[in-house]
Protein backbone atom coordinates (compact mmCIF):
# COMPACT_ATOMS: atom_id res chain seq x y z
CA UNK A 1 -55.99 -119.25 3.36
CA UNK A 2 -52.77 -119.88 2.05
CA UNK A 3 -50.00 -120.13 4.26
CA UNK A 4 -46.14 -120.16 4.38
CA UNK A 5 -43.16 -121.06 6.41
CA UNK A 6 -40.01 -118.64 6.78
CA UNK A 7 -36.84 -119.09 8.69
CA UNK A 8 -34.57 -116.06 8.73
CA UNK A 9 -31.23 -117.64 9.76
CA UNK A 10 -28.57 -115.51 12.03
CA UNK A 11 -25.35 -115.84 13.87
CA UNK A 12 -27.29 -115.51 17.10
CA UNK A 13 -30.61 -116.55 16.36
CA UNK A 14 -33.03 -118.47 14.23
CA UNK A 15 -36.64 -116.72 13.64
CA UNK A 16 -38.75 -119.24 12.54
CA UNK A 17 -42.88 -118.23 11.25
CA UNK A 18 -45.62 -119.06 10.16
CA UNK A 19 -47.34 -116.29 7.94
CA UNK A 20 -50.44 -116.08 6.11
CA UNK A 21 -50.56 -114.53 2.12
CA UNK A 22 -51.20 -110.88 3.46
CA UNK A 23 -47.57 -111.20 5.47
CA UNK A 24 -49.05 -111.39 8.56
CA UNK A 25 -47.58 -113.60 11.03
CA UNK A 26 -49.62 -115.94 12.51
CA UNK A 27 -47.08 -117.52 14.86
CA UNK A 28 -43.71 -117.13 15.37
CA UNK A 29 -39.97 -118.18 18.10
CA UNK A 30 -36.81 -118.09 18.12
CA UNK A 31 -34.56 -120.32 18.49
CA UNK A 32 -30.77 -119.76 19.56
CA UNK A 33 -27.78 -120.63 16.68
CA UNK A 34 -26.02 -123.72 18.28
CA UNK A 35 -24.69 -126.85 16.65
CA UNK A 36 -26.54 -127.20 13.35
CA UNK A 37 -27.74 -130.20 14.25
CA UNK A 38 -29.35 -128.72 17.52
CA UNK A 39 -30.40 -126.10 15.76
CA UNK A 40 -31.78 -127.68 12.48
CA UNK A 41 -33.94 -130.27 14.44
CA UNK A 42 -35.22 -126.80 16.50
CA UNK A 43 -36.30 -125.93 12.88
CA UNK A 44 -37.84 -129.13 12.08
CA UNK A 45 -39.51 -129.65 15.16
CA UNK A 46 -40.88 -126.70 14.65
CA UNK A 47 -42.54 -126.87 11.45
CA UNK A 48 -43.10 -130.90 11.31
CA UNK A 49 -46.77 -130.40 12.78
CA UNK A 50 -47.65 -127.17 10.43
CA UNK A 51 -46.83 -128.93 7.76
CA UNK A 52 -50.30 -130.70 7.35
CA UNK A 53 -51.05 -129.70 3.44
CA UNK A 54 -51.40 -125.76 4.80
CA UNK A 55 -48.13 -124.83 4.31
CA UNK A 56 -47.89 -124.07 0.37
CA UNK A 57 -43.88 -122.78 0.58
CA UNK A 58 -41.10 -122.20 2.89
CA UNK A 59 -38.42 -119.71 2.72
CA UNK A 60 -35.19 -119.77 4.34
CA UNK A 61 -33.26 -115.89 4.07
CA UNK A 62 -29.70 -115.54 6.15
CA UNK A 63 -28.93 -111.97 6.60
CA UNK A 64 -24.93 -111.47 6.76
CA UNK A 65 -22.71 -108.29 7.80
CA UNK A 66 -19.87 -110.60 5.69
CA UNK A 67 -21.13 -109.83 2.46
């Protein structure tokens, strides 16, 4: 089973999962927008473990009201 990392990145929040190839999410948190350092080693801590050849892609979407 393929499988793929996403991170949708907010003001607020970062969602970070893991899916599998029919979009279902096999696990998935959240993580609160601080520093981006705080908050980008949230991301990697997250996804240093998953990433153990199963992973075939990550995706990284930030959804703006800005434009």
């Amino acid at each position: 089973m393929k499988k793929y990392g996403t991170i949708e990145a907010g003001g607020t929040k970062f969602v970070l999962a893991i899916i599998d190839e029919n979009i279902k999410i096999l696990e998935q948190i959240e993580i609160p927008t601080e520093h981006p350092d705080i908050t980008l080693n949230g991301c990697y801590e997250f996804f240093k473990d998953k990433n153990k050849g199963d992973i075939v892609s990550a995706t990284i979407t930030k959804i703006s009201n800005n434009g």
